[in-house]
N, C-alpha and C. Protein backbone atom coordinates (compact mmCIF):
# COMPACT_ATOMS: atom_id res chain seq x y z
N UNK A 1 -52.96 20.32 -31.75
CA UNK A 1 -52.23 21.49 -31.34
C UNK A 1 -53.17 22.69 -31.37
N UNK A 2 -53.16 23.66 -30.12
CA UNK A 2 -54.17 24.51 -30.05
C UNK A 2 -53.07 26.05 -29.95
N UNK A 3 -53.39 26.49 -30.81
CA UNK A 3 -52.99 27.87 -30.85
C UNK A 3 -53.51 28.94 -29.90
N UNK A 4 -52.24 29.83 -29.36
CA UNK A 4 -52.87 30.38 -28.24
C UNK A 4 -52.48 31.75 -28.71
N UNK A 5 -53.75 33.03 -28.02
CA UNK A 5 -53.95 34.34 -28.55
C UNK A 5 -54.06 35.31 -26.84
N UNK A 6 -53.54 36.23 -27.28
CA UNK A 6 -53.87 37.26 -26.16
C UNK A 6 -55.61 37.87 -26.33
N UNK A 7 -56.34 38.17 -25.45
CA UNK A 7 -57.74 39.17 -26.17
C UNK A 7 -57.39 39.78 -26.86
N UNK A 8 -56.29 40.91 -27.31
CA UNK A 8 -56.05 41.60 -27.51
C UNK A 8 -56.30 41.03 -29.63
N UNK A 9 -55.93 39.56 -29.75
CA UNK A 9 -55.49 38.84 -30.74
C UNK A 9 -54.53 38.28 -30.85
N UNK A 10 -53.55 39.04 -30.48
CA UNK A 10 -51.93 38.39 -30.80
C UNK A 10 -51.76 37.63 -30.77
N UNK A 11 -51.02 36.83 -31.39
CA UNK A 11 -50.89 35.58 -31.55
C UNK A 11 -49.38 35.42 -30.41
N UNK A 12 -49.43 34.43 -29.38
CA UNK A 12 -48.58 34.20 -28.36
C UNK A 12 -47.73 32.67 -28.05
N UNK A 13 -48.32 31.70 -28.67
CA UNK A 13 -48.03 30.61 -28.42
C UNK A 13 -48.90 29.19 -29.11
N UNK A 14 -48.51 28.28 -28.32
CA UNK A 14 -49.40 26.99 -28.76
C UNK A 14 -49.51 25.68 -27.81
N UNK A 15 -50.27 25.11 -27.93
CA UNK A 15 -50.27 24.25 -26.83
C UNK A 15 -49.36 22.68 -27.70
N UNK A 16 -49.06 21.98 -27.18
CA UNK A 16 -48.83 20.80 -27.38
C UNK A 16 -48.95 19.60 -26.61
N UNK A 17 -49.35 18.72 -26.88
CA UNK A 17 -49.29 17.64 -25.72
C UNK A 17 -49.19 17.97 -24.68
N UNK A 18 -50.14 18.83 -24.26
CA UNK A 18 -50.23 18.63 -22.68
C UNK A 18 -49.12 20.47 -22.17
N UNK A 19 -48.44 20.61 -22.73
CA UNK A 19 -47.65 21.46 -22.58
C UNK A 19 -47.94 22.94 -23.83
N UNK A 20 -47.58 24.46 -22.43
CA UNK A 20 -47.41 25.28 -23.86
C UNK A 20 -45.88 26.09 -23.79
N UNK A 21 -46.11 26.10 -25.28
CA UNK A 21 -45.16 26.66 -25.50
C UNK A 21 -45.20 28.35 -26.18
N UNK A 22 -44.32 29.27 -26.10
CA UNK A 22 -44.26 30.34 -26.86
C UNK A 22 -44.03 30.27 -28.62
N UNK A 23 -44.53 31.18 -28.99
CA UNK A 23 -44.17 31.40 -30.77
C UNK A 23 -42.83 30.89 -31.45
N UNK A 24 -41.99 30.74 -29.96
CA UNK A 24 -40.23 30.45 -30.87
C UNK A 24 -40.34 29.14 -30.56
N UNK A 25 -41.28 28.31 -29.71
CA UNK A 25 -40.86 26.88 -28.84
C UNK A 25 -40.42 26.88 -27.82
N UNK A 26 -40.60 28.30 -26.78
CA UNK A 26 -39.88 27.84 -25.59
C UNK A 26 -40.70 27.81 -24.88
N UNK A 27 -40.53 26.43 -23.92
CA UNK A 27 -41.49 25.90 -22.61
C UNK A 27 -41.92 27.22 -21.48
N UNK A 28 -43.20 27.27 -22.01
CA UNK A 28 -44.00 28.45 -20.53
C UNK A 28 -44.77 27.26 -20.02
N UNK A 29 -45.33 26.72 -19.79
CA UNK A 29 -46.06 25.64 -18.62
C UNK A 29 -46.48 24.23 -19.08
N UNK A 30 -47.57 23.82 -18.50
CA UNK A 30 -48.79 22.81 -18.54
C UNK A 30 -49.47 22.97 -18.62
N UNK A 31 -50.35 22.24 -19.08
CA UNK A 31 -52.10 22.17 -19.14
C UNK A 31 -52.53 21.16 -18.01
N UNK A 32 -53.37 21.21 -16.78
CA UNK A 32 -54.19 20.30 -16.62
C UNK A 32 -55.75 20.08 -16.61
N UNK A 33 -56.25 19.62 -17.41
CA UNK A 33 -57.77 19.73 -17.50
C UNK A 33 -57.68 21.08 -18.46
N UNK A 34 -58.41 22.29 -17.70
CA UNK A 34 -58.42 23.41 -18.41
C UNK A 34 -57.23 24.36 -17.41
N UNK A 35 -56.56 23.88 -16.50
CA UNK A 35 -55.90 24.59 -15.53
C UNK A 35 -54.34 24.63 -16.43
N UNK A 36 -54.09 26.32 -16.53
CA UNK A 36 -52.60 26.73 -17.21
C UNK A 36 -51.40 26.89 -15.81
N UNK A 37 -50.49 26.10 -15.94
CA UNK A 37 -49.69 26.06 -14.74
C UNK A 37 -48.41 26.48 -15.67
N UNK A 38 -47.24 27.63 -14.86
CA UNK A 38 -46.38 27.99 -15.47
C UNK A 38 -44.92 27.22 -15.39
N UNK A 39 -44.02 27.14 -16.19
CA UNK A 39 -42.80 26.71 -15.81
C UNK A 39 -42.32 26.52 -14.20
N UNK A 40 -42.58 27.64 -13.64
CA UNK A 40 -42.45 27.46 -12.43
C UNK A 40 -43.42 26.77 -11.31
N UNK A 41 -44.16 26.41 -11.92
CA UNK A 41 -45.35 25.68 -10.54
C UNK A 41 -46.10 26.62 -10.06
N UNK A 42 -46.50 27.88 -10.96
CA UNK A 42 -47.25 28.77 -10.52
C UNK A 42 -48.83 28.71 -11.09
N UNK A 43 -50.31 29.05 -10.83
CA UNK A 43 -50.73 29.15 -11.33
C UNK A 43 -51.31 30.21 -12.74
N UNK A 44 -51.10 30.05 -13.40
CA UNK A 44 -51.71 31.07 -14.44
C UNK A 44 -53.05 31.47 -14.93
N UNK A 45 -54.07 30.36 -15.26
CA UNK A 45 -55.38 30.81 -15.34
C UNK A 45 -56.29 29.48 -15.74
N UNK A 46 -56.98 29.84 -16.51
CA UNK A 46 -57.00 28.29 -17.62
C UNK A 46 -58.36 28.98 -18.85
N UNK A 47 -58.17 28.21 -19.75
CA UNK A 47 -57.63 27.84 -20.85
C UNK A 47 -59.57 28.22 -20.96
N UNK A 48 -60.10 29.48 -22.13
CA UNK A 48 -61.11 29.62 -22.53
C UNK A 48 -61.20 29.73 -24.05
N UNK A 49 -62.45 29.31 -24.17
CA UNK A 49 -62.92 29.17 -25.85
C UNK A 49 -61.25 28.60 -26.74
N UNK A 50 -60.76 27.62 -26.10
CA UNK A 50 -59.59 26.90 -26.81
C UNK A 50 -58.31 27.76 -27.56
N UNK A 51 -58.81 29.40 -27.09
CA UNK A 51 -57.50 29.73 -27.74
C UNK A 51 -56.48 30.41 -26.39
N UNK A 52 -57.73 30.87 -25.60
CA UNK A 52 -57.31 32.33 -24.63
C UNK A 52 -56.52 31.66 -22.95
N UNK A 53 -55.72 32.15 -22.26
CA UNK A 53 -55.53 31.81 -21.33
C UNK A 53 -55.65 32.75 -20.79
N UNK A 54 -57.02 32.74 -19.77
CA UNK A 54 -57.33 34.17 -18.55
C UNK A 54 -56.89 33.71 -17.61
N UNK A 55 -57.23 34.72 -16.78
CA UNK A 55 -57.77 34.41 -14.93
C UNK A 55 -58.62 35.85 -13.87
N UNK A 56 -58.52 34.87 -13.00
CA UNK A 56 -59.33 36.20 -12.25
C UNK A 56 -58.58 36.66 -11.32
N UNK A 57 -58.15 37.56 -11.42
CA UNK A 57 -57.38 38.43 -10.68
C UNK A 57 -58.13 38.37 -9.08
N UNK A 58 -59.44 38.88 -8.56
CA UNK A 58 -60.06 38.38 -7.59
C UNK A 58 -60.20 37.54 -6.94
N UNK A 59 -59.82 36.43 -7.38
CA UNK A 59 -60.53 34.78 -7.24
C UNK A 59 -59.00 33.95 -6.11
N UNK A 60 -59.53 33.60 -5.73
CA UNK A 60 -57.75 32.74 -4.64
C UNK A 60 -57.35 32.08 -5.64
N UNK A 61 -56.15 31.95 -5.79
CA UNK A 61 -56.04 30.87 -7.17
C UNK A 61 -54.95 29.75 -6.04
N UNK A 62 -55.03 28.61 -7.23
CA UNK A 62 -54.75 27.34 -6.44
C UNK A 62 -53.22 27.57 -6.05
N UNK A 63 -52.78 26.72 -5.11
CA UNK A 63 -51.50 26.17 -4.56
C UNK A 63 -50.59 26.15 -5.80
N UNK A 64 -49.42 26.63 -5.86
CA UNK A 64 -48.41 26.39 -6.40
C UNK A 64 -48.30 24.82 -6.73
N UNK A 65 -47.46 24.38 -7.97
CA UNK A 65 -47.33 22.93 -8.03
C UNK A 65 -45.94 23.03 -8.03
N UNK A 66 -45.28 21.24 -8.09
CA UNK A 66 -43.93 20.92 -8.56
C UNK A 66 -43.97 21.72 -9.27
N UNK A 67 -42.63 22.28 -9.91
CA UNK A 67 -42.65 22.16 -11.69
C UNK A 67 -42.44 21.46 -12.42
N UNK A 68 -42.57 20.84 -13.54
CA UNK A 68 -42.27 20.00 -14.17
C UNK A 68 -41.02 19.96 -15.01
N UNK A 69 -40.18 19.12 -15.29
CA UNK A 69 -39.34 19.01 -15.94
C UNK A 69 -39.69 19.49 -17.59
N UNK A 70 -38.35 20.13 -18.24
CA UNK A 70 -39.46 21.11 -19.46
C UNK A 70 -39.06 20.03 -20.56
N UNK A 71 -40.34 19.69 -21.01
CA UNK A 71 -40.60 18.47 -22.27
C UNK A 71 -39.41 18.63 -23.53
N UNK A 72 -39.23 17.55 -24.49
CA UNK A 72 -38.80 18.22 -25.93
C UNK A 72 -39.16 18.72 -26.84
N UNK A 73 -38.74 20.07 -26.95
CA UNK A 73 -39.07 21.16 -27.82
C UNK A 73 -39.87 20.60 -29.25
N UNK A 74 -41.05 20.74 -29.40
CA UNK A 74 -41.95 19.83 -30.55
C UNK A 74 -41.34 21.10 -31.71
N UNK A 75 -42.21 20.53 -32.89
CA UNK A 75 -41.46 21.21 -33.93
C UNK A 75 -42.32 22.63 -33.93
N UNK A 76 -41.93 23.46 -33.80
CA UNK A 76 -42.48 24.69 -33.70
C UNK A 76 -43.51 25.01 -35.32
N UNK A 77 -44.72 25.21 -34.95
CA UNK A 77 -46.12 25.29 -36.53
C UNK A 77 -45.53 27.02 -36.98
N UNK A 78 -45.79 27.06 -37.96
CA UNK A 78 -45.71 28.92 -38.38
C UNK A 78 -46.85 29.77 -37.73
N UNK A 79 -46.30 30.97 -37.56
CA UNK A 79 -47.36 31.12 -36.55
C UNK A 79 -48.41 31.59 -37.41
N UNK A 80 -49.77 31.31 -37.09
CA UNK A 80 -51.21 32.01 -38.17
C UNK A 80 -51.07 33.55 -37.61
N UNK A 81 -51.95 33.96 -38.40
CA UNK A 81 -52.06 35.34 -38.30
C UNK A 81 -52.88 35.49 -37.57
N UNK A 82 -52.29 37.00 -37.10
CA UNK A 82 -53.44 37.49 -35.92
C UNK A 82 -54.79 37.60 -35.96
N UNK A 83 -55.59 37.62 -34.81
CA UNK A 83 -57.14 37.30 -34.95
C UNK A 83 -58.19 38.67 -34.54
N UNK A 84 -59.19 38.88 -34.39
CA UNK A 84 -59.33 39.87 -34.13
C UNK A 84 -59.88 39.97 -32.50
N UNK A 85 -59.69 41.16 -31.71
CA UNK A 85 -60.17 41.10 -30.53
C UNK A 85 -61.53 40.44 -30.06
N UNK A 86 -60.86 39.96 -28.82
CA UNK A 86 -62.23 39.47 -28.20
C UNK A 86 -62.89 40.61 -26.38
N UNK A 87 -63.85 40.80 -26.49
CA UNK A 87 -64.26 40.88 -24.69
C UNK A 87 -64.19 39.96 -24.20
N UNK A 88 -63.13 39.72 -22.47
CA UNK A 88 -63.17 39.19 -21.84
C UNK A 88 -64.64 38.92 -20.45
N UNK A 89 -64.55 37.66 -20.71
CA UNK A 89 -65.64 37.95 -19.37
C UNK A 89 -65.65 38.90 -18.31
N UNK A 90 -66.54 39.94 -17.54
CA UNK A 90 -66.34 40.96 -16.59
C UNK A 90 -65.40 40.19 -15.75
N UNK A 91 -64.47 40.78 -15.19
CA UNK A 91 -63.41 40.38 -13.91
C UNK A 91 -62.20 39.54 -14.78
N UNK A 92 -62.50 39.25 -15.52
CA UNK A 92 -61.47 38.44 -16.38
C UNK A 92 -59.90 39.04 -16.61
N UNK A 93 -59.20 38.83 -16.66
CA UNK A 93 -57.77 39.04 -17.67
C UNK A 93 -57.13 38.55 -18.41
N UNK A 94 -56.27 39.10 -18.88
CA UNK A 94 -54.52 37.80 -19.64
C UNK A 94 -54.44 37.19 -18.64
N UNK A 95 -53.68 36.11 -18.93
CA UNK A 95 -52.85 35.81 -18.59
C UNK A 95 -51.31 35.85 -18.29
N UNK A 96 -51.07 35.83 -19.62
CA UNK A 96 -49.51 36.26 -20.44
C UNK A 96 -49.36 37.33 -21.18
């Protein structure tokens, strides 16, 4: 399970099997490879230094997908404490 952070630090979510979820357990997307796809079949960014989910605002981003049917709610971890900021790569953003 990979814990997920805004640059900013905040602590936002977590990944699980393949799927992430928010701080309470509720289904925001998929993972494929390093590619973050949202509940809706949208693209979101993908997945840097194992915590961060960017993207490039510039960049074409891929085709919409299905969406996927939303998995069972895993047992939600406590959330760790916040981390400290990071710089994003130039052109970079959040994601979420």
């Amino acid at each position: 399970m990979n814990h997920i952070f805004k640059s900013t630090g905040i602590y936002i979510g977590f990944i699980a099997n393949g799927f992430l979820f928010s701080r309470d357990g509720e289904y925001l997307g998929w993972i494929e490879n390093t590619f973050v796809w949202d509940a809706k079949g949208r693209f979101r960014g993908q997945i840097w230094q194992e915590k961060y989910i960017i993207y490039n605002p510039f960049a074409v981003s891929p085709v919409p997908r299905t969406p996927r049917s939303a998995p069972q709610m895993p047992v939600v971890p406590p959330p760790p404490a916040n981390i400290g900021p990071v710089t994003l790569p130039t052109g970079w953003a959040d994601s979420f």
